[in-house]
C-alpha atoms as a PDB file:
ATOM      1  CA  UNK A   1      -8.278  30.064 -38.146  1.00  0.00           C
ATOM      2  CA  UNK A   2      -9.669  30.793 -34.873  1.00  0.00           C
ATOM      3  CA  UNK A   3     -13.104  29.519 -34.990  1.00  0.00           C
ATOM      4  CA  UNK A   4     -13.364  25.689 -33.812  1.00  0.00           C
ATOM      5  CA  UNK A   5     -10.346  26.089 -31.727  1.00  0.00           C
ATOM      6  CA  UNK A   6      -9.953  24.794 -28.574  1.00  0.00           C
ATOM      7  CA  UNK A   7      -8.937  27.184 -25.403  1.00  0.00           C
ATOM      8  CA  UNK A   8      -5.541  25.119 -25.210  1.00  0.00           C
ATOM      9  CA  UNK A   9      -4.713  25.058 -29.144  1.00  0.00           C
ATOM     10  CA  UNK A  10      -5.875  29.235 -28.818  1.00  0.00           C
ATOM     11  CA  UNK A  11      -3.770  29.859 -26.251  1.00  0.00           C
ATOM     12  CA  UNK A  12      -0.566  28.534 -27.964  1.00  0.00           C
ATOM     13  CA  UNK A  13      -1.596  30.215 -31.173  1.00  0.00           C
ATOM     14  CA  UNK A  14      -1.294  33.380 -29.306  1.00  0.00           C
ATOM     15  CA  UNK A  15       2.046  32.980 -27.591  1.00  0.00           C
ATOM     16  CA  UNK A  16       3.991  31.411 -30.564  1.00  0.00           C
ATOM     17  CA  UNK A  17       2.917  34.867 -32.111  1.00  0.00           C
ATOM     18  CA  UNK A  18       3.760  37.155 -29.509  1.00  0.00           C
ATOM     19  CA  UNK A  19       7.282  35.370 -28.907  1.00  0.00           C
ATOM     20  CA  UNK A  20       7.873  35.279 -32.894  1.00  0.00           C
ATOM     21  CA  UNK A  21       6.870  39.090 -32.910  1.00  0.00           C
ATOM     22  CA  UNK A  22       9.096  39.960 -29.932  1.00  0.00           C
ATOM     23  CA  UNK A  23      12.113  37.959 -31.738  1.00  0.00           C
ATOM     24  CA  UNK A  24      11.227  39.876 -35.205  1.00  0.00           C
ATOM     25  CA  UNK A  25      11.693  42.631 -33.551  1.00  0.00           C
ATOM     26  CA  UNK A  26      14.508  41.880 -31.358  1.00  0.00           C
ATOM     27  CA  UNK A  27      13.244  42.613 -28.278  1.00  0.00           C
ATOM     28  CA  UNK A  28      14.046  41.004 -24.992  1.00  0.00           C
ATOM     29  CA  UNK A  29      11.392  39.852 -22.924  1.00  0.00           C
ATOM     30  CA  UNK A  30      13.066  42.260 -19.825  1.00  0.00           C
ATOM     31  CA  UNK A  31      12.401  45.057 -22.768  1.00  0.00           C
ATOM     32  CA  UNK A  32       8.597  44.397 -23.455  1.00  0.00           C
ATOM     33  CA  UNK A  33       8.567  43.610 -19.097  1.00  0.00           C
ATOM     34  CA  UNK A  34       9.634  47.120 -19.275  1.00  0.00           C
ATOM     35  CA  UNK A  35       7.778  48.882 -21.821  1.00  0.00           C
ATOM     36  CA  UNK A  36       4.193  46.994 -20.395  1.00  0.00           C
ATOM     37  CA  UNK A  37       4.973  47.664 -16.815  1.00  0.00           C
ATOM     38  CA  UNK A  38       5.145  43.854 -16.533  1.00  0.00           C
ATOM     39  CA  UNK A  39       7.440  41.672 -14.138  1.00  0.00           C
ATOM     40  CA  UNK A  40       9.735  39.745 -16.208  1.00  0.00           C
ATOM     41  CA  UNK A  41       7.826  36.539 -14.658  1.00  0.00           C
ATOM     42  CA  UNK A  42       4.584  37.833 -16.026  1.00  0.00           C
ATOM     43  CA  UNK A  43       6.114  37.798 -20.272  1.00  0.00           C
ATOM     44  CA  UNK A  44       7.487  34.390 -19.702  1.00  0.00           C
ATOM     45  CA  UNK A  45       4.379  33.106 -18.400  1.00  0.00           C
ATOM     46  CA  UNK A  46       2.415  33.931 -21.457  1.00  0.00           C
ATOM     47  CA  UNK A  47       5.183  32.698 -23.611  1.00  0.00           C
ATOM     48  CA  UNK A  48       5.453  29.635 -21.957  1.00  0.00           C
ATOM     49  CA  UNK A  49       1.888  29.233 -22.009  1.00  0.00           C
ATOM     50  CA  UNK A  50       1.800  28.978 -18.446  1.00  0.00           C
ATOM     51  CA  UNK A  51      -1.004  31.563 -18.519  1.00  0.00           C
ATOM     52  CA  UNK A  52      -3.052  33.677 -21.383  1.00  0.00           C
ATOM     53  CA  UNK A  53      -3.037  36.907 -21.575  1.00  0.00           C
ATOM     54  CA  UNK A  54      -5.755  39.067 -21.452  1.00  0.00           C
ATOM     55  CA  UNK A  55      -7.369  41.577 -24.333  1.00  0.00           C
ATOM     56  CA  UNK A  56      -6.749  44.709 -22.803  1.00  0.00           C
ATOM     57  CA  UNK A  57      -3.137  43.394 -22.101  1.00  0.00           C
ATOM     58  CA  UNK A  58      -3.112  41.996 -26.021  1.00  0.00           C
ATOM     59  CA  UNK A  59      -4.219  45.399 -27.805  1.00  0.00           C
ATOM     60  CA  UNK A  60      -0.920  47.802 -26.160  1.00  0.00           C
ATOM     61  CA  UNK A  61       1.462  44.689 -26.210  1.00  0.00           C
ATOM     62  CA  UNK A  62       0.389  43.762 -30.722  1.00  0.00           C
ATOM     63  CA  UNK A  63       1.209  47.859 -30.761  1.00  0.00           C
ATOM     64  CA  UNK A  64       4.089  47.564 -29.463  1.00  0.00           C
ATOM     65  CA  UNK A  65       5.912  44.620 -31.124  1.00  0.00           C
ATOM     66  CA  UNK A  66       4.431  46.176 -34.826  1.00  0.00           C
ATOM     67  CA  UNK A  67       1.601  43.857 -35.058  1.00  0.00           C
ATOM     68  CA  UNK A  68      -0.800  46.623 -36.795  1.00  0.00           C
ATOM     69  CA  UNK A  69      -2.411  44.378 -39.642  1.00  0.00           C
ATOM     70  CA  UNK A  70      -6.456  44.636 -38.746  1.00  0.00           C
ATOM     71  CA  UNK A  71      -6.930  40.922 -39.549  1.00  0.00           C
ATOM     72  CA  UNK A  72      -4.483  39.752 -37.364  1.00  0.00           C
ATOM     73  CA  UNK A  73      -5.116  41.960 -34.310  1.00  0.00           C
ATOM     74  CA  UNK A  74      -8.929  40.730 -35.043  1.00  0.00           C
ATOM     75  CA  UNK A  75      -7.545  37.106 -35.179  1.00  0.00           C
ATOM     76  CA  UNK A  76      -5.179  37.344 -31.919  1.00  0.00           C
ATOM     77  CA  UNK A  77      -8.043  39.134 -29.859  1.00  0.00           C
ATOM     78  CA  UNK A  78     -10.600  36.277 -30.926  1.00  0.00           C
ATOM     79  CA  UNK A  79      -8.148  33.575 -30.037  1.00  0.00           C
ATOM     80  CA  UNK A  80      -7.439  35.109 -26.796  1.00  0.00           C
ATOM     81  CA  UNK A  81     -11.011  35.570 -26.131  1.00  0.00           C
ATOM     82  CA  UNK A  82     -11.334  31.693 -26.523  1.00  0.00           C
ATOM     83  CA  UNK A  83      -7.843  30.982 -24.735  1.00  0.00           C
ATOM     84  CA  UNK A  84      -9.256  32.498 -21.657  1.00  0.00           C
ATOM     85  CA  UNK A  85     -12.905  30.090 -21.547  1.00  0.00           C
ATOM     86  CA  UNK A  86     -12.703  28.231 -18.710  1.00  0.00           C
ATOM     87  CA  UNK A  87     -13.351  24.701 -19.365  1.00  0.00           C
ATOM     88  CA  UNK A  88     -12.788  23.547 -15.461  1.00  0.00           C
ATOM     89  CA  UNK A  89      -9.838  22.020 -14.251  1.00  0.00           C
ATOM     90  CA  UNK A  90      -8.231  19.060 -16.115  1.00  0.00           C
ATOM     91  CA  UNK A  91      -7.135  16.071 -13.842  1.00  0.00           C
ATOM     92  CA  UNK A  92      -3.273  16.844 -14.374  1.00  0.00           C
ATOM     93  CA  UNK A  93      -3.870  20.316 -12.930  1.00  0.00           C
ATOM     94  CA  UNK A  94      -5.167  18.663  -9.642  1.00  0.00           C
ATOM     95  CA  UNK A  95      -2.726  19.182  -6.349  1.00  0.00           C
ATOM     96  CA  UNK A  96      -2.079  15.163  -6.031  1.00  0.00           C
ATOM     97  CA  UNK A  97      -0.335  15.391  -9.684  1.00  0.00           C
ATOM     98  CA  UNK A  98       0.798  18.986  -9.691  1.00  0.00           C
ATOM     99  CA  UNK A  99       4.050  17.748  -7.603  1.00  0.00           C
ATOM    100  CA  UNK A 100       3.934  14.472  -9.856  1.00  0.00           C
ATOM    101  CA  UNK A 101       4.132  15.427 -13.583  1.00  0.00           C
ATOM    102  CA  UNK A 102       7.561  17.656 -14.835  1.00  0.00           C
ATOM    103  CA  UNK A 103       6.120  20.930 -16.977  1.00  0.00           C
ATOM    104  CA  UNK A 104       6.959  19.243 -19.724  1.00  0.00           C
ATOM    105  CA  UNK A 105       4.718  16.091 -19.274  1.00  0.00           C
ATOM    106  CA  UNK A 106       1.715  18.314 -17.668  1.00  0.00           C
ATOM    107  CA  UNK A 107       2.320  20.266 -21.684  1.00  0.00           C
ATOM    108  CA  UNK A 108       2.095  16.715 -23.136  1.00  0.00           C
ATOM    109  CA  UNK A 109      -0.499  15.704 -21.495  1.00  0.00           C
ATOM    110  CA  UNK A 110      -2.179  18.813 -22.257  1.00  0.00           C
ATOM    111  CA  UNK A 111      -1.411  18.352 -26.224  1.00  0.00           C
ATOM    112  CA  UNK A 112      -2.468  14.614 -26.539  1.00  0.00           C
ATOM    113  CA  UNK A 113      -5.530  15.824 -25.948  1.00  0.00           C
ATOM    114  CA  UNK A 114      -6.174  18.011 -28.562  1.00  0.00           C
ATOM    115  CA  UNK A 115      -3.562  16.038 -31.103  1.00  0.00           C
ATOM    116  CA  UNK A 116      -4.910  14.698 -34.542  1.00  0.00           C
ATOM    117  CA  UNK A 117      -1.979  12.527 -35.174  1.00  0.00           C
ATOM    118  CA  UNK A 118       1.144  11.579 -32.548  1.00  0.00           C
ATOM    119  CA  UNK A 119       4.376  10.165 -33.660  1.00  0.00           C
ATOM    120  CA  UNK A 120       6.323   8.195 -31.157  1.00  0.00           C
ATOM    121  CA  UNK A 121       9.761   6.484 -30.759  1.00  0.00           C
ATOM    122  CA  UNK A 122      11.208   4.811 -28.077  1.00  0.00           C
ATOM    123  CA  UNK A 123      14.559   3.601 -27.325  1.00  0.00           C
ATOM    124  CA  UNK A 124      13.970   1.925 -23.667  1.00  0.00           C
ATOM    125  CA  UNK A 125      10.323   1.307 -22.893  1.00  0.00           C
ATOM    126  CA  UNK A 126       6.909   1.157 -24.401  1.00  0.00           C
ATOM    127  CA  UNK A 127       4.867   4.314 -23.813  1.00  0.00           C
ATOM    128  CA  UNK A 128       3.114   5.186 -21.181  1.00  0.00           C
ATOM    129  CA  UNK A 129      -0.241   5.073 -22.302  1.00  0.00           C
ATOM    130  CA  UNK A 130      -0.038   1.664 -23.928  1.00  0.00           C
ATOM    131  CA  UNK A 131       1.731   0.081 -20.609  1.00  0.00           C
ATOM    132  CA  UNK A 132      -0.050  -2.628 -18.403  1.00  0.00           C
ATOM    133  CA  UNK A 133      -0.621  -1.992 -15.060  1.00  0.00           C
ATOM    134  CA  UNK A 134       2.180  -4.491 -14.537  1.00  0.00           C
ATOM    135  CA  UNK A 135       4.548  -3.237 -16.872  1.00  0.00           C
ATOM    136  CA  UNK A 136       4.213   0.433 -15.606  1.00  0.00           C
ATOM    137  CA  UNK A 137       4.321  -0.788 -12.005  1.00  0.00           C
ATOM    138  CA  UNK A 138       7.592  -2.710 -12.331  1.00  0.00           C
ATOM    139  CA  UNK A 139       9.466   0.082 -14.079  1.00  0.00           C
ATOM    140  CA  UNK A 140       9.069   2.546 -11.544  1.00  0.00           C
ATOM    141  CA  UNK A 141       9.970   0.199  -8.743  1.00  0.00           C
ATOM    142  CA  UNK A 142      13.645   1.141 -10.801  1.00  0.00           C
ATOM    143  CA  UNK A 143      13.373   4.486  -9.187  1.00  0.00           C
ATOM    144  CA  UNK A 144      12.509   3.590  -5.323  1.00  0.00           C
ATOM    145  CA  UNK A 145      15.533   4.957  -4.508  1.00  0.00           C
ATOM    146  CA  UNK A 146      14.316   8.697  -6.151  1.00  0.00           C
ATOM    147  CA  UNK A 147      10.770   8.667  -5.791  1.00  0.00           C
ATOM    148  CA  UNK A 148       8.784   7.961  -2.485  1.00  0.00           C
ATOM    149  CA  UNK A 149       5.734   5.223  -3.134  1.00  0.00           C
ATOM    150  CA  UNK A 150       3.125   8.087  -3.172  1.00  0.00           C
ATOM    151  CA  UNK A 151       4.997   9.342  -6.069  1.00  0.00           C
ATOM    152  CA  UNK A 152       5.223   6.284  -7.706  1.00  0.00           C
ATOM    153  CA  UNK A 153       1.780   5.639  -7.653  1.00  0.00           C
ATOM    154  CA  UNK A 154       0.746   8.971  -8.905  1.00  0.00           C
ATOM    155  CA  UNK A 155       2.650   8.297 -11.904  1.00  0.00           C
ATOM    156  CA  UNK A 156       1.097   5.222 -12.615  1.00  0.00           C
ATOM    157  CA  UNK A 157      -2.094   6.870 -12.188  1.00  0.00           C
ATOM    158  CA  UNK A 158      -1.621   9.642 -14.761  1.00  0.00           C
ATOM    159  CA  UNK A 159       0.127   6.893 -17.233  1.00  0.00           C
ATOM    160  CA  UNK A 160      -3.631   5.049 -16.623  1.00  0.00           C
ATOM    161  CA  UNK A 161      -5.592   8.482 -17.762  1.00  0.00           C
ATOM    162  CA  UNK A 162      -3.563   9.172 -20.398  1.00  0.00           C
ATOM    163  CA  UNK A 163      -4.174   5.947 -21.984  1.00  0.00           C
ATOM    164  CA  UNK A 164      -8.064   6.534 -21.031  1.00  0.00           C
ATOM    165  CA  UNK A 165      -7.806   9.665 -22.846  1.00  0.00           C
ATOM    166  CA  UNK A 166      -6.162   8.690 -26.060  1.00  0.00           C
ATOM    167  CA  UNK A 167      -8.739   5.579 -26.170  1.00  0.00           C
ATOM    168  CA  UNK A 168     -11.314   7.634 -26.305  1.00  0.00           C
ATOM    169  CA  UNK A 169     -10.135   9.804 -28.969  1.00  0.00           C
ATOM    170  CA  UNK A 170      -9.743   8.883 -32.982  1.00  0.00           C
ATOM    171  CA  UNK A 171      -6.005  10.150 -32.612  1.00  0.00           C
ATOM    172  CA  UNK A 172      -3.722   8.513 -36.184  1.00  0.00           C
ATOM    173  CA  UNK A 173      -0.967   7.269 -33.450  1.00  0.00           C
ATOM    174  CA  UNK A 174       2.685   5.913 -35.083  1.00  0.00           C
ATOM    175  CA  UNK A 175       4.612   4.178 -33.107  1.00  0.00           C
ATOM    176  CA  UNK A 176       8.498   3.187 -33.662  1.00  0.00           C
ATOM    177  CA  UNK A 177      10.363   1.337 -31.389  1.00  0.00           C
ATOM    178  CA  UNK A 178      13.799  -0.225 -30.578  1.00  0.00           C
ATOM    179  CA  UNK A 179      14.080  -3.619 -31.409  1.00  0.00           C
ATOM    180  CA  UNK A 180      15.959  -3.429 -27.840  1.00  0.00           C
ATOM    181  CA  UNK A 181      12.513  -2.018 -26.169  1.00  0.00           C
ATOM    182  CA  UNK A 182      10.148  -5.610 -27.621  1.00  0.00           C
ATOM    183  CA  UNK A 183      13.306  -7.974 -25.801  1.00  0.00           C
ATOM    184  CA  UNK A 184      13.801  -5.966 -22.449  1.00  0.00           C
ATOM    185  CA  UNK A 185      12.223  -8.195 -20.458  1.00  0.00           C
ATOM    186  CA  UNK A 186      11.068  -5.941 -17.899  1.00  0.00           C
ATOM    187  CA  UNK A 187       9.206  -6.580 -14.876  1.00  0.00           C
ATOM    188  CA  UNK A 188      10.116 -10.477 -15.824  1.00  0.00           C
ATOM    189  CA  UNK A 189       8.785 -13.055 -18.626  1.00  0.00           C
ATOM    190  CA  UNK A 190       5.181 -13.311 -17.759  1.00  0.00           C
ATOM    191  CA  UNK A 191       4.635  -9.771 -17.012  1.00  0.00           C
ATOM    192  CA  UNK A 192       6.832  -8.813 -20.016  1.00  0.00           C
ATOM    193  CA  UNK A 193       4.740 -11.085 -22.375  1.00  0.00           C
ATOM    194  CA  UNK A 194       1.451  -9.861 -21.062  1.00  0.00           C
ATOM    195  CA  UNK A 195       2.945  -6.194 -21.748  1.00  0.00           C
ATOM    196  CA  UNK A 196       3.796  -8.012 -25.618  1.00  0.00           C
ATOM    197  CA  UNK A 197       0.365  -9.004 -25.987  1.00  0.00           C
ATOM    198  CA  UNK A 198      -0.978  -5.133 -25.409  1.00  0.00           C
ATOM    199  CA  UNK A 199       1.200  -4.098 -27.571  1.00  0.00           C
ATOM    200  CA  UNK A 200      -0.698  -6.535 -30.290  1.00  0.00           C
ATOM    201  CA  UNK A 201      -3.778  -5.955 -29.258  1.00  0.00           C
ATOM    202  CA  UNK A 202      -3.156  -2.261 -29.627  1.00  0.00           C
ATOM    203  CA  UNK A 203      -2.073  -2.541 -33.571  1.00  0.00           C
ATOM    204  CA  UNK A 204      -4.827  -5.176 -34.337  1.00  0.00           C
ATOM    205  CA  UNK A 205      -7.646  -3.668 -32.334  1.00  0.00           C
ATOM    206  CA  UNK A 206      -6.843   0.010 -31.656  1.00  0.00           C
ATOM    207  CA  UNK A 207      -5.279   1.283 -35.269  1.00  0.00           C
ATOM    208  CA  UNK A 208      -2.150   1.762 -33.676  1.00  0.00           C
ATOM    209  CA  UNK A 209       0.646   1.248 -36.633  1.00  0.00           C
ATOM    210  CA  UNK A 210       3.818  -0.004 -34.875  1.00  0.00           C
ATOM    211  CA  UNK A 211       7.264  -0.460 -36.440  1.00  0.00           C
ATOM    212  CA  UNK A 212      10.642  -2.099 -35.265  1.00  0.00           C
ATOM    213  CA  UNK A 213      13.707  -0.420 -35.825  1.00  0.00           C
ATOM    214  CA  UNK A 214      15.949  -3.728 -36.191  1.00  0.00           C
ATOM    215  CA  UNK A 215      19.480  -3.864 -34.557  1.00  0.00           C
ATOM    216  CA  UNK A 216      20.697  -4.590 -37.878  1.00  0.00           C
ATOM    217  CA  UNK A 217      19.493  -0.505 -38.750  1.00  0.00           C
ATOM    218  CA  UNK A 218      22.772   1.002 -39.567  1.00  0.00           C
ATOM    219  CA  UNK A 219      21.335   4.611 -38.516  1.00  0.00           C
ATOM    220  CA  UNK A 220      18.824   5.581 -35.489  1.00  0.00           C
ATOM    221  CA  UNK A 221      16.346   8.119 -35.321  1.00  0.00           C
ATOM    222  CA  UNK A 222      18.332   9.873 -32.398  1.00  0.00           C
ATOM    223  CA  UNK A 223      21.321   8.751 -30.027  1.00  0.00           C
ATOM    224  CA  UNK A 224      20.111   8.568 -26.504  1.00  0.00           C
ATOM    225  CA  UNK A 225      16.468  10.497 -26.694  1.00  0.00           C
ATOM    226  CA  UNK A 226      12.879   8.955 -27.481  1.00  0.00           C
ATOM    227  CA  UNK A 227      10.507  11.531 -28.116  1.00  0.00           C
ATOM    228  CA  UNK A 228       6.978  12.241 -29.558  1.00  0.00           C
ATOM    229  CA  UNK A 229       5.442  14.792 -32.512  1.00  0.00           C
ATOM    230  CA  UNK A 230       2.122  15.792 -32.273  1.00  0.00           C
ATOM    231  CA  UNK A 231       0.321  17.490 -34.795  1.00  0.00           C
ATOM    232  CA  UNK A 232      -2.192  20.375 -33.022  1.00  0.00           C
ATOM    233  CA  UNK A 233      -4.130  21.874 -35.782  1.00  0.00           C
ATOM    234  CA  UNK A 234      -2.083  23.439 -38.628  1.00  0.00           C
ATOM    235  CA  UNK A 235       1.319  23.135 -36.186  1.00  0.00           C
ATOM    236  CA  UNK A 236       3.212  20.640 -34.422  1.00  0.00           C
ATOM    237  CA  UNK A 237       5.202  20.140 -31.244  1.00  0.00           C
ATOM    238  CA  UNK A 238       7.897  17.790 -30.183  1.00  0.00           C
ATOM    239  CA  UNK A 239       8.070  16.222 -26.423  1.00  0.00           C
ATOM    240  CA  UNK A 240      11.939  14.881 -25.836  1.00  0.00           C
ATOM    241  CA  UNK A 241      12.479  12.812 -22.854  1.00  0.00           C
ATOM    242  CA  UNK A 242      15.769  11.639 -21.844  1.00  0.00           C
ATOM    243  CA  UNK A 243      16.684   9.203 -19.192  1.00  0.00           C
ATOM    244  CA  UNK A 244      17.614  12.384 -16.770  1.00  0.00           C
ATOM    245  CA  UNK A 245      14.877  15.016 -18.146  1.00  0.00           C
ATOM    246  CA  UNK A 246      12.502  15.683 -20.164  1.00  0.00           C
ATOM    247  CA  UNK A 247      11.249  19.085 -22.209  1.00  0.00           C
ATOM    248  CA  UNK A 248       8.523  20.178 -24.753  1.00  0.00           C
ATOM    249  CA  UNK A 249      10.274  21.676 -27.306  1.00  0.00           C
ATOM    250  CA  UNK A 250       8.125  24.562 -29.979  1.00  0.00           C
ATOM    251  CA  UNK A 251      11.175  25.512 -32.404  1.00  0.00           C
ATOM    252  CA  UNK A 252      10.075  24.690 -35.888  1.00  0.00           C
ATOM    253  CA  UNK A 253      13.697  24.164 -37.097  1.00  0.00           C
ATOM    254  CA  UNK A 254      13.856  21.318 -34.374  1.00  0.00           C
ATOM    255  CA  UNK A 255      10.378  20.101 -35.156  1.00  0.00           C
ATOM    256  CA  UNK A 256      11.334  20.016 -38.282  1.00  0.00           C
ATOM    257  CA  UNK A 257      15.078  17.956 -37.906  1.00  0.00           C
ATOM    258  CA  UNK A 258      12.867  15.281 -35.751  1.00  0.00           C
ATOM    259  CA  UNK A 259       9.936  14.395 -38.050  1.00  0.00           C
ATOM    260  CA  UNK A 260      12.468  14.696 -41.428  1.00  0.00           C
ATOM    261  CA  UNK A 261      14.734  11.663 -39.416  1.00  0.00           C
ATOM    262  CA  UNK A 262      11.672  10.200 -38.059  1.00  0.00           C
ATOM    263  CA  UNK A 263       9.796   9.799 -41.336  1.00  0.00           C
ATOM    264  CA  UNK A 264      13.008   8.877 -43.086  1.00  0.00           C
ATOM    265  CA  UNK A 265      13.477   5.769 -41.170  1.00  0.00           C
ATOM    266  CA  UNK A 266      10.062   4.985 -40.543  1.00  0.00           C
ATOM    267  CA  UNK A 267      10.434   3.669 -44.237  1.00  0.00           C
ATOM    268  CA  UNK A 268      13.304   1.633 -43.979  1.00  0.00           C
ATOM    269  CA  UNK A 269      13.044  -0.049 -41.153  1.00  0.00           C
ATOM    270  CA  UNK A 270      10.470  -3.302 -40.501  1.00  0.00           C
ATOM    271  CA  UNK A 271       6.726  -2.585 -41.592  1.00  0.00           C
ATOM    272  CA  UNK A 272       3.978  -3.542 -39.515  1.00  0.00           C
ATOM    273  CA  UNK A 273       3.644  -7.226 -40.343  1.00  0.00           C
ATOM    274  CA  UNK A 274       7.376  -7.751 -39.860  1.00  0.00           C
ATOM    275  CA  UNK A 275       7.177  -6.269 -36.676  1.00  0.00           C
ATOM    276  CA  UNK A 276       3.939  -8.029 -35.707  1.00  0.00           C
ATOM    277  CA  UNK A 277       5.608 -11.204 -36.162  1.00  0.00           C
ATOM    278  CA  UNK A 278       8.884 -10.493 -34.578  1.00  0.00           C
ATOM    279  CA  UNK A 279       6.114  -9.540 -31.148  1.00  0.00           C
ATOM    280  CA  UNK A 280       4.472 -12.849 -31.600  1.00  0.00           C
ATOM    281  CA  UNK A 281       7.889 -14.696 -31.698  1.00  0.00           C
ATOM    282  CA  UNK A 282       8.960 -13.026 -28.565  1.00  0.00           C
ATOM    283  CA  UNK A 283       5.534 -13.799 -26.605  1.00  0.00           C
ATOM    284  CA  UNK A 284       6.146 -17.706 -27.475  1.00  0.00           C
ATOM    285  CA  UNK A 285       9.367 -17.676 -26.265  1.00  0.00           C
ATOM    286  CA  UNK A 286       8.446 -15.573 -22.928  1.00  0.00           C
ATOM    287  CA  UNK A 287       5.760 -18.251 -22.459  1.00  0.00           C
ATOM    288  CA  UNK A 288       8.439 -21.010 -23.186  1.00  0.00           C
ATOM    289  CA  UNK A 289      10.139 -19.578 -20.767  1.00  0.00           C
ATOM    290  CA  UNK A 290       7.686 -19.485 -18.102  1.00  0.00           C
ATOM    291  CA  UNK A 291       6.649 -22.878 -18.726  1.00  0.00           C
ATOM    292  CA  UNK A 292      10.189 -24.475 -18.556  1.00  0.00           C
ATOM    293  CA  UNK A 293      10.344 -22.296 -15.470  1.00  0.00           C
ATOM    294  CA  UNK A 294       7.230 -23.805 -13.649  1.00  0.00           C
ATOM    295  CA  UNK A 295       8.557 -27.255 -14.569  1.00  0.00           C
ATOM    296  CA  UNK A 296      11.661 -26.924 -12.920  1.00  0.00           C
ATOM    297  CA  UNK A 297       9.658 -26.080  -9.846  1.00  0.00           C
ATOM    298  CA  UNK A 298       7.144 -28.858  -9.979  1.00  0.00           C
ATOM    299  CA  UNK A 299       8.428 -31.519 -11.790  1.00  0.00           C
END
C-alpha cells in the first residue's frame, strides 16, 4: 500500500520492484542503461536507492521490463510521487558525516528511522545507540591508528543521534548479545559498569528485551558477524557489520537465513530475567573491583 508511506519506505518499494522486474526478466542493468539512454551509473543509483527515479523516467522503464498491470503502474507512479517529497535534509546527509558514516550505516541510519521493530545481535560490543558517552569514546580510541580525532568524534556524534532518534520513537527493539560482549571490560571497570548499568536501565525503563547467549550455547547465531533486522512496513532488511566492513543487505533468501537462526536461538538461550541478573552480577563485581582498586591506592 502506498498511502501512509514514508518518502524513504516509497522509495525502496520502488527499487526492490524495478530490480526484481529487471531480474524476472533477465536483463542486465548495462541492457535497460541501454535501452533508456541511461549511464550505467544512473540504473544502479535507483537500485541502490541512492536516488528515486522520476515518473516520466518510471512510465517507459515499467514498459519495458513487462510491468503492464494498471494497478501496479498506478501503485509504482504513486509511490514514486511520494519517494521524490522532499522532507529536508536528514543530519546523516550533512557534509561533517557524509565522509564519516560507510553507505551502509548512512542506509541504517536511514531505516531505524522508519523501523517498527529491530532485531539486534552482537558478538563484540553493545550497540551504538545504547552506548555511554564513555563506552563509545573508549572504543574508538582502538582505532587512533585508522581514524584521525575529527573522525572519531563524528562517530560518536552520530552513535549520540541515533540513540536520540530511537528514544523518541515506540520502535519493539530485541536485543541478543554475547555473553563475551556483558564481561569485555572495555574502556576499564568503572566505565564498563556504568556502560552495565545503561544497559539495565534500557530493559527496565526503555522496553528494550535483552537476552544472553551463554558460552555454554553449543550453536551461535553467526560465526564472526553481528548484525541487525529491521522490519520497514510489510518488508525487512538486514545490516551485517563485520570487524573489517560493513553492508546492508535486501535479499529475502538472506533475510530470511538471519531472522530463521536469530529467532531460533533467541528461544534457547537465557530469557530476560536470567540475563538481567547475570548484568547485575557483573556490575557488583566491576564495583568490587574498583573499590579494592581505590584501597590499594589509599589505604
Amino acid at each position: 500500500m502506498t498511502e501512509g508511506d514514508s518518502p524513504t519506505i516509497a522509495r525502496r518499494r520502488v527499487r526492490l520492484a524495478l530490480r526484481q522486474a529487471r531480474e524476472r526478466a533477465g536483463l542486465t542493468q548495462n541492457q535497460v542503461a541501454e535501452e533508456m539512454e541511461w549511464s550505467l551509473s544512473k540504473v544502479i543509483r535507483i537500485e541502490n536507492g541512492d536516488v528515486s527515479v522520476s515518473q516520466n523516467d518510471l512510465r517507459p522503464l515499467l514498459a519495458y521490463l513487462g510491468i503492464k498491470d494498471k494497478a501496479v503502474v498506478a501503485d509504482l507512479l504513486a509511490a514514486t510521487r511520494i519517494a521524490r517529497t522532499r522532507r529536508g535534509q536528514a543530519w546523516y546527509q550533512a557534509v561533517e558525516f557524509r565522509d564519516t558514516l560507510t553507505d551502509g550505516m548512512r542506509k541504517l541510519i536511514e531505516y531505524e528511522s522508519e523501523a517498527t521493530e529491530i532485531r539486534s545481535y552482537s558478538i563484540y560490543y553493545i550497540p551504538g545507540h545504547l552506548q555511554t558517552p564513555a563506552y563509545a569514546e573508549a572504543l574508538m580510541s582502538r582505532y587512533e591508528d585508522e581514524l584521525s580525532e575529527e573522525l572519531r568524534t563524528r562517530r560518536i556524534e552520530a552513535r549520540n543521534k541515533r540513540r536520540e532518534v530511537l528514544q523518541a520513537r515506540n520502535v519493539k527493539y530485541l536485543l541478543m548479545v554475547d555473553e563475551s560482549v556483558l564481561r569485555r571490560t572495555i574502556g576499564g571497570t568503572e566505565v564498563f559498569a556504568e556502560q552495565l548499568r545503561r544497559l539495565k536501565q534500557a530493559a527496565e525503563e526503555d522496553g528494550v528485551r535483552i537476552r544472553m547467549v551463554p558460552f555454554s550455547q553449543d550453536a551461535a547465531v553467526t560465526n564472526n558477524a553481528s548484525f541487525d533486522l529491521l522490519k520497514l512496513g510489510q518488508g525487512e532488511v538486514l545490516y551485517r557489520e563485520t570487524g573489517l566492513n560493513d553492508e546492508m543487505i535486501e535479499d529475502p533468501e538472506t533475510i530470511a537465513k538471519h531472522r530463521a537462526r536469530y529467532d531460533r536461538v533467541w528461544h534457547e538461550v537465557a530469557d530476560e530475567a536470567d540475563t538481567i541478573q547475570f548484568i547485575e552480577r557483573q556490575i557488583k563485581e566491576l564495583e568490587r573491583a574498583t573499590t579494592e582498586r581505590a584501597l590499594r591506592k589509599n589505604p
